[in-house]
C-alpha atoms as a PDB file:
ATOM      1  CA  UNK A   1      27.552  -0.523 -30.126  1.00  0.00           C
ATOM      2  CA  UNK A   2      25.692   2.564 -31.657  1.00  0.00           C
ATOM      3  CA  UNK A   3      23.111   3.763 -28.776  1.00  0.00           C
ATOM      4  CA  UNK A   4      20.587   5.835 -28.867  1.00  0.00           C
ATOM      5  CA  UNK A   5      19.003   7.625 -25.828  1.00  0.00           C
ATOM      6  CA  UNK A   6      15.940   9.198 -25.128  1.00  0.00           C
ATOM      7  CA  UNK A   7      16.765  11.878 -21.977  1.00  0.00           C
ATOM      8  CA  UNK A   8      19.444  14.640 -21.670  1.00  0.00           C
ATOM      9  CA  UNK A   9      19.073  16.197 -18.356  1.00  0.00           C
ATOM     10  CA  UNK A  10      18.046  13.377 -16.074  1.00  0.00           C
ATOM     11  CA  UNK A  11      20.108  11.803 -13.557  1.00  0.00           C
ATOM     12  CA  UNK A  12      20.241   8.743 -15.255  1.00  0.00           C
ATOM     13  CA  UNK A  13      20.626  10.441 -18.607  1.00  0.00           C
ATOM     14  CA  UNK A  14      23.491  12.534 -17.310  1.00  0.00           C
ATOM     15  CA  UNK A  15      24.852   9.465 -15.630  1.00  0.00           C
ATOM     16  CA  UNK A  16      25.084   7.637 -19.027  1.00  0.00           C
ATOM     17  CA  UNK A  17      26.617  10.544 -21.313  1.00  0.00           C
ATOM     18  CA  UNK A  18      29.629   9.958 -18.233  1.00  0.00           C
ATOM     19  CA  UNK A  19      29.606   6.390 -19.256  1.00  0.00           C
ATOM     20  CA  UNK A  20      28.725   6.316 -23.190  1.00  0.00           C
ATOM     21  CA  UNK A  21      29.936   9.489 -24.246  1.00  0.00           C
ATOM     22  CA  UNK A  22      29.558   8.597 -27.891  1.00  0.00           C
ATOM     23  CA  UNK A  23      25.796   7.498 -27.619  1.00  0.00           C
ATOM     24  CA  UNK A  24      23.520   9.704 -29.551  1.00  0.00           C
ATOM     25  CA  UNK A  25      21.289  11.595 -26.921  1.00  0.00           C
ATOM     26  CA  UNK A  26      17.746  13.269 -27.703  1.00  0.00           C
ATOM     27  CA  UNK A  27      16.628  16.023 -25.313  1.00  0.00           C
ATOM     28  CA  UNK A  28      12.870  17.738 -25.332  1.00  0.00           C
ATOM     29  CA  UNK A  29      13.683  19.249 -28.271  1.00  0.00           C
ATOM     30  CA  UNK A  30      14.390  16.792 -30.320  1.00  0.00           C
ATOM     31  CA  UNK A  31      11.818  14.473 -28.797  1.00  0.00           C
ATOM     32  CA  UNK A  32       9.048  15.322 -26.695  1.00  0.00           C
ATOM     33  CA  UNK A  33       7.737  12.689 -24.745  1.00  0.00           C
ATOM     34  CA  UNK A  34       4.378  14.589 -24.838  1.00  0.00           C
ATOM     35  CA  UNK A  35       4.344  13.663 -28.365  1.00  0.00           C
ATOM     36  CA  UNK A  36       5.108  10.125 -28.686  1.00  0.00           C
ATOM     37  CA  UNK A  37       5.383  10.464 -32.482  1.00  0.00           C
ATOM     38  CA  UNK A  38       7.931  12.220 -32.918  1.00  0.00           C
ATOM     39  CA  UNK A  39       9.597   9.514 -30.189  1.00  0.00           C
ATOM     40  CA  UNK A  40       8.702   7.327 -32.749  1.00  0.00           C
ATOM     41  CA  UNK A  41       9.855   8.887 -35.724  1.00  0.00           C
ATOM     42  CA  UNK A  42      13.538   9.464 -33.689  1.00  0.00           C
ATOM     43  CA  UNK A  43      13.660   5.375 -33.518  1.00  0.00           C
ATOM     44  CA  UNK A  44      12.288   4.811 -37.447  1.00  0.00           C
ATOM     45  CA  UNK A  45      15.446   7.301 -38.854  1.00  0.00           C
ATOM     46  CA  UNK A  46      17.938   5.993 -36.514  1.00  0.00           C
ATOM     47  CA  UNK A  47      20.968   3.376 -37.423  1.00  0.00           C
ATOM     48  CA  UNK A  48      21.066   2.741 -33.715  1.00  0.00           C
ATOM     49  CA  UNK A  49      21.309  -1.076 -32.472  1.00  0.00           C
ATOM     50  CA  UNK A  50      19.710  -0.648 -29.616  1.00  0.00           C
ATOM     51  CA  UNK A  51      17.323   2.298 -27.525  1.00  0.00           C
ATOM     52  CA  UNK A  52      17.389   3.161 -24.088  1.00  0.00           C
ATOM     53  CA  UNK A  53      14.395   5.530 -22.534  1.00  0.00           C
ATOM     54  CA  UNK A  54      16.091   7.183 -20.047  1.00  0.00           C
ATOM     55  CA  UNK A  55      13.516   9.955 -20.175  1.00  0.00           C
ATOM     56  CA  UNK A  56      10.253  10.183 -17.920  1.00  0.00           C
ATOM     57  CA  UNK A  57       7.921  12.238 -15.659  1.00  0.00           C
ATOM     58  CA  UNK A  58       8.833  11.825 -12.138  1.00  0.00           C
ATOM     59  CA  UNK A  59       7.184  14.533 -10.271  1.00  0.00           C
ATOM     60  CA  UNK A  60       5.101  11.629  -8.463  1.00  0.00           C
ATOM     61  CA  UNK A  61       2.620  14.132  -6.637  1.00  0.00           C
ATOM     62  CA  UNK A  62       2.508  16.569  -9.397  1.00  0.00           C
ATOM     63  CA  UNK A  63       1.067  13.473 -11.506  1.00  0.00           C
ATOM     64  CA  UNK A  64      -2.067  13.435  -8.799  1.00  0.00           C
ATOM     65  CA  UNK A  65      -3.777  16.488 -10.770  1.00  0.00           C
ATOM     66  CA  UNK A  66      -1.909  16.041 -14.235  1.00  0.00           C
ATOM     67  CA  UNK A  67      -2.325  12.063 -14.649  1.00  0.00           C
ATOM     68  CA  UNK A  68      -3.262  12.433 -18.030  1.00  0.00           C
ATOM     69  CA  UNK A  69      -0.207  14.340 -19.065  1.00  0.00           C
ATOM     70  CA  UNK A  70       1.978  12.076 -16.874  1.00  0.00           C
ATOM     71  CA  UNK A  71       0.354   8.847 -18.908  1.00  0.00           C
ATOM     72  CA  UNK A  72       1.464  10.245 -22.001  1.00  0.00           C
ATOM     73  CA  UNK A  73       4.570  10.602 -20.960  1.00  0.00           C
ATOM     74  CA  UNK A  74       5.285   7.979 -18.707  1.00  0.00           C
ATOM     75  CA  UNK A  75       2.764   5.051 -21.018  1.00  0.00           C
ATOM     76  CA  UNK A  76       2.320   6.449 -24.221  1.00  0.00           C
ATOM     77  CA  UNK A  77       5.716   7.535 -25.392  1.00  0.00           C
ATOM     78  CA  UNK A  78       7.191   4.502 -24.221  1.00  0.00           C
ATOM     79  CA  UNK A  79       4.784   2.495 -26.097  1.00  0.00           C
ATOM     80  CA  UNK A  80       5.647   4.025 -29.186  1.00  0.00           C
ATOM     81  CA  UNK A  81       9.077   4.017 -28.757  1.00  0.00           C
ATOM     82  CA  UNK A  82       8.587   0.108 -27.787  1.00  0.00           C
ATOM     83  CA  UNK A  83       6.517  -0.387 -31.387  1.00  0.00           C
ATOM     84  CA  UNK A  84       9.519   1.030 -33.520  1.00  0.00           C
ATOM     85  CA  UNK A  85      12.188  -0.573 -31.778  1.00  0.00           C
ATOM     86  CA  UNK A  86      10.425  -3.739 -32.391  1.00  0.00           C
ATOM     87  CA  UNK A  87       9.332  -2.959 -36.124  1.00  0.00           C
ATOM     88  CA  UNK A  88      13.519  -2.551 -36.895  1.00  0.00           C
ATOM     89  CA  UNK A  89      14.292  -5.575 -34.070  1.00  0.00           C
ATOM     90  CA  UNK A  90      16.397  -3.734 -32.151  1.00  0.00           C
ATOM     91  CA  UNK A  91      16.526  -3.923 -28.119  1.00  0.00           C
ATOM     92  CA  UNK A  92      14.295  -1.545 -25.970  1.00  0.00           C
ATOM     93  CA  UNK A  93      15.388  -0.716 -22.527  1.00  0.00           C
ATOM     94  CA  UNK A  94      13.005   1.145 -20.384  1.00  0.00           C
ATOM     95  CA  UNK A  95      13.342   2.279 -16.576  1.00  0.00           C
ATOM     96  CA  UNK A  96      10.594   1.315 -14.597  1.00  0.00           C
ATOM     97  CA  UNK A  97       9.372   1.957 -10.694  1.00  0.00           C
ATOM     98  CA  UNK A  98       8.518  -0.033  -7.847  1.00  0.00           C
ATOM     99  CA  UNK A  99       5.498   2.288  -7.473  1.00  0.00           C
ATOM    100  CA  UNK A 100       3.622  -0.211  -9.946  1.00  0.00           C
ATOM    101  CA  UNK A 101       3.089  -2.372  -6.793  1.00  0.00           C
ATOM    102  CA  UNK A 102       0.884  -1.985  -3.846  1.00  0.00           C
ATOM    103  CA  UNK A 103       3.697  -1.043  -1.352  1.00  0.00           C
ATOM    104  CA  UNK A 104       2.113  -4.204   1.106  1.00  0.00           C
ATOM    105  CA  UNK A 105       4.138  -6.434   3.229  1.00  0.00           C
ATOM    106  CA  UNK A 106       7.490  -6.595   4.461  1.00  0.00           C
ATOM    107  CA  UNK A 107       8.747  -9.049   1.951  1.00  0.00           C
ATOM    108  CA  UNK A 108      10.903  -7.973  -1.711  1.00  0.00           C
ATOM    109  CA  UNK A 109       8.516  -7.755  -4.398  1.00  0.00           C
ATOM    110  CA  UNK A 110       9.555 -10.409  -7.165  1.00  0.00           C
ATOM    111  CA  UNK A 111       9.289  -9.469 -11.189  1.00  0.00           C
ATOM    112  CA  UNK A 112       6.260 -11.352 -11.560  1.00  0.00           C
ATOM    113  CA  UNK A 113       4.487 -10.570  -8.099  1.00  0.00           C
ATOM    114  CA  UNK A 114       0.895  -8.772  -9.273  1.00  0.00           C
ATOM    115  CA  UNK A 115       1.003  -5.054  -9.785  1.00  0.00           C
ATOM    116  CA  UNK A 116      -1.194  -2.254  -8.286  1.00  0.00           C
ATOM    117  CA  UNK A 117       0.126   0.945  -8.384  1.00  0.00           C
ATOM    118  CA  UNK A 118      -1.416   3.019  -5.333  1.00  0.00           C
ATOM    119  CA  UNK A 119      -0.851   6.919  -7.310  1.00  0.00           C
ATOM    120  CA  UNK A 120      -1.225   8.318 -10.517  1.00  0.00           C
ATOM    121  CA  UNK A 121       2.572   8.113 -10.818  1.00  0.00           C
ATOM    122  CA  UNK A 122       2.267   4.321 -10.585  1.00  0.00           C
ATOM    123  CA  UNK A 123      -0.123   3.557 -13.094  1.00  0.00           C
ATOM    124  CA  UNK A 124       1.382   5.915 -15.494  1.00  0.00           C
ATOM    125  CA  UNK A 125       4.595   3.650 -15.441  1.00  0.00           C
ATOM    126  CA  UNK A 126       2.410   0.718 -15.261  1.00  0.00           C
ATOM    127  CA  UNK A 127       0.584   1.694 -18.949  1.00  0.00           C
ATOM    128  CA  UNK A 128       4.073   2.117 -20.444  1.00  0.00           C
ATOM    129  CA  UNK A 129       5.178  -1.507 -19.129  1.00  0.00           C
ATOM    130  CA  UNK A 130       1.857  -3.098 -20.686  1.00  0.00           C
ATOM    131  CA  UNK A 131       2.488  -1.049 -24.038  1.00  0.00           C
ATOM    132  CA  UNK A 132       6.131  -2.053 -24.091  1.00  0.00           C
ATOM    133  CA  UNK A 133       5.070  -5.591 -23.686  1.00  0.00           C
ATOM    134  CA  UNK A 134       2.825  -5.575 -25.999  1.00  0.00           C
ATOM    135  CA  UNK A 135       4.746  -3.947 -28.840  1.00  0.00           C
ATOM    136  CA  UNK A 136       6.515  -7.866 -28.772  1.00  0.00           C
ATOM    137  CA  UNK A 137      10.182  -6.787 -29.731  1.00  0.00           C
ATOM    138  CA  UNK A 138      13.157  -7.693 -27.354  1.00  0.00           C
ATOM    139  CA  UNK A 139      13.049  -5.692 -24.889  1.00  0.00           C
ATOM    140  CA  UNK A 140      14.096  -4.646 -20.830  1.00  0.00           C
ATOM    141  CA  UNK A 141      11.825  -3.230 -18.332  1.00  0.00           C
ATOM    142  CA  UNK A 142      14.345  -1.998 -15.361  1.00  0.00           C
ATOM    143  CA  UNK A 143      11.981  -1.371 -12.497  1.00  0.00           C
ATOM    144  CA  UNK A 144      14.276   0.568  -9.989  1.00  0.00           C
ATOM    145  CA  UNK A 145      13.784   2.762  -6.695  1.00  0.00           C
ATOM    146  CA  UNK A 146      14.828   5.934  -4.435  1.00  0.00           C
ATOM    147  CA  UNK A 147      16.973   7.024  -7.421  1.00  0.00           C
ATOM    148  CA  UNK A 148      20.128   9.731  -6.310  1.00  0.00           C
ATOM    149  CA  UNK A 149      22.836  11.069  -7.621  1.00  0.00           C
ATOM    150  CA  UNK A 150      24.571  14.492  -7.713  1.00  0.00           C
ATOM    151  CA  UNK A 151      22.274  16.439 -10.454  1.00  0.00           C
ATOM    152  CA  UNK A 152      18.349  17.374 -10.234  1.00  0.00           C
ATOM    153  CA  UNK A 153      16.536  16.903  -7.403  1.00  0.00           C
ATOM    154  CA  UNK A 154      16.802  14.234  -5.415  1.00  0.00           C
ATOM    155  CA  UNK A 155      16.762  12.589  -1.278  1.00  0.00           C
ATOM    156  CA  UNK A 156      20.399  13.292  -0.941  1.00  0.00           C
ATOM    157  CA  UNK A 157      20.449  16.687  -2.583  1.00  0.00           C
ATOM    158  CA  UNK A 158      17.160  17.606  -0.501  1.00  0.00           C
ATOM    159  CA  UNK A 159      18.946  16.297   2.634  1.00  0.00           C
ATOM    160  CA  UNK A 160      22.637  18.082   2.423  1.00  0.00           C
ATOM    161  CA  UNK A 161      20.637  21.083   2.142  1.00  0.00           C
ATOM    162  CA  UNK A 162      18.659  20.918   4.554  1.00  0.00           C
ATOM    163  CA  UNK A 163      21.439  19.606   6.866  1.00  0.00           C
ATOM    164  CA  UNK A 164      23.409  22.627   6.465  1.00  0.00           C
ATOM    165  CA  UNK A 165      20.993  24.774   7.245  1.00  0.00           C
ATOM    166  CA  UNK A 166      18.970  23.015  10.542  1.00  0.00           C
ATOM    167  CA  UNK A 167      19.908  21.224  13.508  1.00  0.00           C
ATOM    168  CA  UNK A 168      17.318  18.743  13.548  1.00  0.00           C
ATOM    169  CA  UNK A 169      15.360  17.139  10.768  1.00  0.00           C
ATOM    170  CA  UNK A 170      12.042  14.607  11.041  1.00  0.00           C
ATOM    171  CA  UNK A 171      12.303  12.236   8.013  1.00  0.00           C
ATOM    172  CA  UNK A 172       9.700   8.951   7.701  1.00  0.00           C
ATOM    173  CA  UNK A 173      11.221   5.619   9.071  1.00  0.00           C
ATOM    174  CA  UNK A 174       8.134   3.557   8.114  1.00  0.00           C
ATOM    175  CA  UNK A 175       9.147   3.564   4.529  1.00  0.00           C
ATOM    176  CA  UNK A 176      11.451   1.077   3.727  1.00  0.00           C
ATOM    177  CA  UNK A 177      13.234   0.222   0.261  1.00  0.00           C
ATOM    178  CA  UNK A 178      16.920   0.607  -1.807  1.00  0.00           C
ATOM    179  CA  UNK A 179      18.589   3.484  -2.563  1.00  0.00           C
ATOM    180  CA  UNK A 180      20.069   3.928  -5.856  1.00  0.00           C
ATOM    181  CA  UNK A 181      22.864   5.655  -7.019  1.00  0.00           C
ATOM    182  CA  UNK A 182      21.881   7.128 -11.077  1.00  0.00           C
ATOM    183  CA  UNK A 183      25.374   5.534 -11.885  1.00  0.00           C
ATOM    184  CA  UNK A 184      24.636   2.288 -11.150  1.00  0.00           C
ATOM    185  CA  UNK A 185      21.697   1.989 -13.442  1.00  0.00           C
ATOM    186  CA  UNK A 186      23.354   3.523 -15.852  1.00  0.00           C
ATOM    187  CA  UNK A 187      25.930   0.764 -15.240  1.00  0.00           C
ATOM    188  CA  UNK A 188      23.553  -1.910 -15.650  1.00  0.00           C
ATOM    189  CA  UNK A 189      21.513  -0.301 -18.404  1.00  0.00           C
ATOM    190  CA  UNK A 190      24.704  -0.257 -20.561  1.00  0.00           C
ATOM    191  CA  UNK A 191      25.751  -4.021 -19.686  1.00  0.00           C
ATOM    192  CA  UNK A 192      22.590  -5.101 -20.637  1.00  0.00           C
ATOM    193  CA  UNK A 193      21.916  -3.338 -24.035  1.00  0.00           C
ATOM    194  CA  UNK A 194      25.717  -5.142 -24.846  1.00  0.00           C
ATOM    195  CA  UNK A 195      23.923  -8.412 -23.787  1.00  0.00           C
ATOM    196  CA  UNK A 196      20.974  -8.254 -25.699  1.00  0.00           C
ATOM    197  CA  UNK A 197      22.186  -6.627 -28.604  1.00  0.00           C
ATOM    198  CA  UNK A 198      24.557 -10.106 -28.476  1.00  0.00           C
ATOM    199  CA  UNK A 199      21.354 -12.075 -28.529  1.00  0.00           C
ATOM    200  CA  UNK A 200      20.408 -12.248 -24.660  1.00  0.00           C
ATOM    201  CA  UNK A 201      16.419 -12.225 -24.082  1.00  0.00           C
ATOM    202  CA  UNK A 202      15.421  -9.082 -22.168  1.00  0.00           C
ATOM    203  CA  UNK A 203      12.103  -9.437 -19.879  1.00  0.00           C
ATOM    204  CA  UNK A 204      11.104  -7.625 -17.156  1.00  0.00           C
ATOM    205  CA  UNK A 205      13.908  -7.028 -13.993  1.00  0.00           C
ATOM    206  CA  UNK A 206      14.255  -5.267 -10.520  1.00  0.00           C
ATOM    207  CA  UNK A 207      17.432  -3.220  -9.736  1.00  0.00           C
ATOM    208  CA  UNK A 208      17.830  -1.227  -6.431  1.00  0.00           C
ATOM    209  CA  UNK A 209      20.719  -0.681  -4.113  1.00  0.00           C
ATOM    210  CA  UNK A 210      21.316  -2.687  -1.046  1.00  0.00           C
ATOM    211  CA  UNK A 211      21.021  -2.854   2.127  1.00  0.00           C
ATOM    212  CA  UNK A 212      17.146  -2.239   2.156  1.00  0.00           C
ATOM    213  CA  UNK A 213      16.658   0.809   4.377  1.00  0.00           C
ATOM    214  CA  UNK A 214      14.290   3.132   5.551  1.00  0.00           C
ATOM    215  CA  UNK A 215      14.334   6.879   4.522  1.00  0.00           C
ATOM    216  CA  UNK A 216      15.530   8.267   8.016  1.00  0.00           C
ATOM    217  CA  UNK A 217      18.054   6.234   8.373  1.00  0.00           C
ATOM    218  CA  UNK A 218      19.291   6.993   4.689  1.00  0.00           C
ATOM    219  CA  UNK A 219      19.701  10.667   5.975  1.00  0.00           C
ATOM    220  CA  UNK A 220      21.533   9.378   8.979  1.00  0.00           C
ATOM    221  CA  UNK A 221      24.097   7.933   6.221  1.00  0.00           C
ATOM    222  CA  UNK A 222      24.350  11.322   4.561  1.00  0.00           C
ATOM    223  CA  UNK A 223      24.684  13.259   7.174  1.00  0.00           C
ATOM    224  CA  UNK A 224      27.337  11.099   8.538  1.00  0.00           C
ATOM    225  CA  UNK A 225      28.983  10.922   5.418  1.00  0.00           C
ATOM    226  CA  UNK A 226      28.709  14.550   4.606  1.00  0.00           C
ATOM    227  CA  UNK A 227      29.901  15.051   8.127  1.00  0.00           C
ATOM    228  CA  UNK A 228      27.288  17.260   9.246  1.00  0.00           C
ATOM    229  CA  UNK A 229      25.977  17.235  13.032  1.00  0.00           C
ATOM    230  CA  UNK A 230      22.041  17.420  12.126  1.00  0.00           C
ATOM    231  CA  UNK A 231      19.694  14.665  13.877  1.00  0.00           C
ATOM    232  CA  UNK A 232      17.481  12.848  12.321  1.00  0.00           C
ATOM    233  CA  UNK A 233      14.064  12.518  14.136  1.00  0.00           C
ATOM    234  CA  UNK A 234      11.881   9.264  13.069  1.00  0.00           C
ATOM    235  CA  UNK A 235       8.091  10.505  11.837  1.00  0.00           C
ATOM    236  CA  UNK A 236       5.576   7.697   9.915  1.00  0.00           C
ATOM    237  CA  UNK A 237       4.166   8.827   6.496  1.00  0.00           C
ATOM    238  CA  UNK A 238       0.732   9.879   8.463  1.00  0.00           C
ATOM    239  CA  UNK A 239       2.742  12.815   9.967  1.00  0.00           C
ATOM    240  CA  UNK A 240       4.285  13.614   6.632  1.00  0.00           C
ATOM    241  CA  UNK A 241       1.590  13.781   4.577  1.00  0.00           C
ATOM    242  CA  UNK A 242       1.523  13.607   0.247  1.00  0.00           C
ATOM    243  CA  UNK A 243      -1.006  14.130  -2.484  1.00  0.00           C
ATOM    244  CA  UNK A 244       0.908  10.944  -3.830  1.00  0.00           C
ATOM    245  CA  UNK A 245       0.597   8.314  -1.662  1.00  0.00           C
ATOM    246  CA  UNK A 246       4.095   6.249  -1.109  1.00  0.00           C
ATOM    247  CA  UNK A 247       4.858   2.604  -0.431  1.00  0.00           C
ATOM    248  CA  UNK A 248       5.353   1.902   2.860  1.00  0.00           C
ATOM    249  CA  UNK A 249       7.316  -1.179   1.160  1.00  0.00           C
ATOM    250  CA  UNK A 250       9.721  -0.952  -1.670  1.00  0.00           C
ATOM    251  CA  UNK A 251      11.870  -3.361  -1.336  1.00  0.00           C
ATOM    252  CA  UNK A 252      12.807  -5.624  -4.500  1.00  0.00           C
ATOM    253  CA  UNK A 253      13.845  -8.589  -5.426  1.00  0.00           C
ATOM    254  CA  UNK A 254      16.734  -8.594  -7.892  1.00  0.00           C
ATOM    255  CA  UNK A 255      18.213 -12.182  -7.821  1.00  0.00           C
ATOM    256  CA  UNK A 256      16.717 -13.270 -11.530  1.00  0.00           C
ATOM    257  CA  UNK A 257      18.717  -9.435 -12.866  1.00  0.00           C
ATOM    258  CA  UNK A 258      21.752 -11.284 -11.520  1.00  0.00           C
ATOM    259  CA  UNK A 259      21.282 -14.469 -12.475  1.00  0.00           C
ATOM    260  CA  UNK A 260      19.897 -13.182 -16.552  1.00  0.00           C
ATOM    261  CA  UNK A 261      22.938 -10.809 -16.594  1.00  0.00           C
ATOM    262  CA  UNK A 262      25.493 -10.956 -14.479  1.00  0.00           C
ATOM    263  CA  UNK A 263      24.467  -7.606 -12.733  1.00  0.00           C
ATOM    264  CA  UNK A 264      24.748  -7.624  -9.246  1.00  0.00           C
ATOM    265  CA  UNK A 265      22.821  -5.474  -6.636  1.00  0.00           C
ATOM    266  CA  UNK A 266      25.239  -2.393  -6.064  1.00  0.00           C
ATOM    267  CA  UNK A 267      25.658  -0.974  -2.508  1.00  0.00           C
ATOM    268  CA  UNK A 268      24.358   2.554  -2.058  1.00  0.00           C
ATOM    269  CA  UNK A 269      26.994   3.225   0.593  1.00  0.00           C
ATOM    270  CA  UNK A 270      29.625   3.153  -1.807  1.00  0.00           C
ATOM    271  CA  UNK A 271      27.711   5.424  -4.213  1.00  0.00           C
ATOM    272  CA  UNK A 272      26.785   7.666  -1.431  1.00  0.00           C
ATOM    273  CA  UNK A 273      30.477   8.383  -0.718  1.00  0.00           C
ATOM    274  CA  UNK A 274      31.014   9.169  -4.301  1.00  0.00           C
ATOM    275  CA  UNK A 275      27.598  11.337  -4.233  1.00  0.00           C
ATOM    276  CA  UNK A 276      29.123  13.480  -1.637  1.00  0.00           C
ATOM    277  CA  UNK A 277      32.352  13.977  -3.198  1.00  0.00           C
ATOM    278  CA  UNK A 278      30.926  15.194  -6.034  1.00  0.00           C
ATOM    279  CA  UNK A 279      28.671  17.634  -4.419  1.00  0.00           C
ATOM    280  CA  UNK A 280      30.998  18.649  -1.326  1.00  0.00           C
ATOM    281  CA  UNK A 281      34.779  17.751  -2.792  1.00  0.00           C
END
C-alpha cells in the first residue's frame, strides 16, 4: 500500500517510519500545517492510496494564548487535507484527543458521547474532527490519550529525568485515563489504513492503553521499571496548577475500535518496558 504521511518528527510519526519505512513522509518543510494549502496541494499531486495526519500542535497550554494558530493547525489543515483525500477517494486517518470531551464522570467516554472540550487545545482538535467529517470521504478519526514513547517530550521522558535527579516527586492522582505507547498507534493506524483501503468504512474510534490509571501511579510504574528509588507523592490538579485546564477523566471506551477492526486495546505496561529499554538499555 503506497502511504503518505503528514509528520516527521513526532512520536507517532517517528513511530511509523519504524513500522512503514517505505511510506512517503512530509515534514514542515514540505508541508506546513500553518498553511493548510500547501497540505492540500501535497494530497492533490500524490499517487498515494491512502493519508495519515500524523502531524499536530500539542503544546496544550501553549494553545491558551495562541488558539488561533493552534486551530489552524490542529482544525484547518486537517480539514483540507480531509477535502482532497475525499476529492481523489482515498482514506483519511487523523489522530484525535480525548480533550474534545468535558473530562466529567468516572465512566469511559464512548465515540458518540457529546463533546466539550474544556481548553483551547480541545476545541482546536474538535474543529478539525467537524471539518474532517464534513469533507464526506472515507475516513478515521483516532481519538487517543497520554501519548509516550522514547522521542520528544513526553510523561515518561519528563519522569526518568526527574527521577534521576530527586528523591521525591508530587505528581496528580486525581487524573485518571490510558497511557499510550506512540507504537501502538502507529500499530493500529497502519492496520487500519490496510482495512479501509480494502473497502472497510472508517468513522470515528477511541484507542488508549489499558489498565486506566492515574498519572502518579503511572510514575510509580516508571520508576519501578526504570529501577529508580524516587517516591511518588499524590497532589490533585488544584495543587498543580495549568493555563490548560486537564480532564480529571480520560478514560475511553474502545470496544467498537475492536469490534470495526480487529484492534485490540494494547497494555501500556508492556510498552513501558520497551520505553525504558530504549531510553536506559
Amino acid at each position: 500500500m503506497r502511504l503518505l504521511v503528514f509528520g516527521k518528527t513526532g512520536q507517532v510519526a517517528r513511530e511509523l517510519q519504524r513500522l512503514a519505512p517505505d511510506a512517503t513522509y512530509l515534514g514542515r518543510e514540505e508541508a506546513d500545517l500553518t498553511d493548510p494549502a500547501s497540505c492540500a496541494a501535497a494530497i492533490a499531486a500524490t499517487d498515494a492510496q491512502a493519508i495519515i495526519n500524523a502531524a499536530a500542535w500539542t503544546a496544550v497550554d501553549k494553545a491558551e494564548t495562541e488558539e488561533a494558530t493552534a486551530t489552524v493547525v490542529n482544525g484547518e489543515a486537517p480539514t483540507a487535507m480531509a477535502h482532497a483525500a475525499a476529492a481523489k477517494g482515498i482514506p483519511f486517518l487523523h489522530i484525535s484527543t480525548d480533550y474534545v470531551f468535558d473530562g466529567a464522570g468516572n465512566q469511559p467516554f464512548a465515540p458518540d458521547h457529546p463533546t466539550a472540550p474544556q481548553n483551547a487545545y480541545g476545541r482546536s482538535k474538535l474543529a478539525g474532527e467537524q471539518g474532517i467529517r464534513a469533507a464526506g470521504g472515507p475516513h478515521l478519526i483516532l481519538r487517543t490519550s497520554w501519548v509516550v514513547s522514547a522521542h520528544g517530550a513526553n510523561f515518561v521522558k519528563t519522569m526518568l529525568r526527574l527521577g534521576a535527579e530527586r528523591e521525591t516527586l508530587s505528581v496528580v492522582a486525581d487524573q485518571i485515563g490510558g497511557p499510550t505507547p506512540a507504537a501502538d498507534i502507529a500499530r493500529a493506524l497502519l492496520s487500519a489504513a490496510t482495512a479501509m483501503q480494502q473497502g472497510e468504512p472508517g468513522g470515528t474510534h477511541h484507542f488508549s492503553g489499558l489498565p486506566d490509571t492515574s498519572w502518579a501511579d503511572f510514575a510509580r510504574a516508571i520508576m519501578a521499571e526504570a529501577g529508580l528509588p524516587c517516591r511518588i507523592t499524590d497532589i490533585t490538579s488544584a495543587d498543580y496548577p495549568t493555563p490548560a485546564r486537564r480532564p480529571l477523566n480520560s478514560r475511553l471506551d474502545c470496544r467498537a475500535l475492536t469490534t470495526a477492526f480487529g484492534i485490540p486495546r494494547p497494555d501500556w505496561r508492556v510498552g513501558l518496558t520497551a520505553i525504558v529499554k530504549e531510553l536506559r538499555p
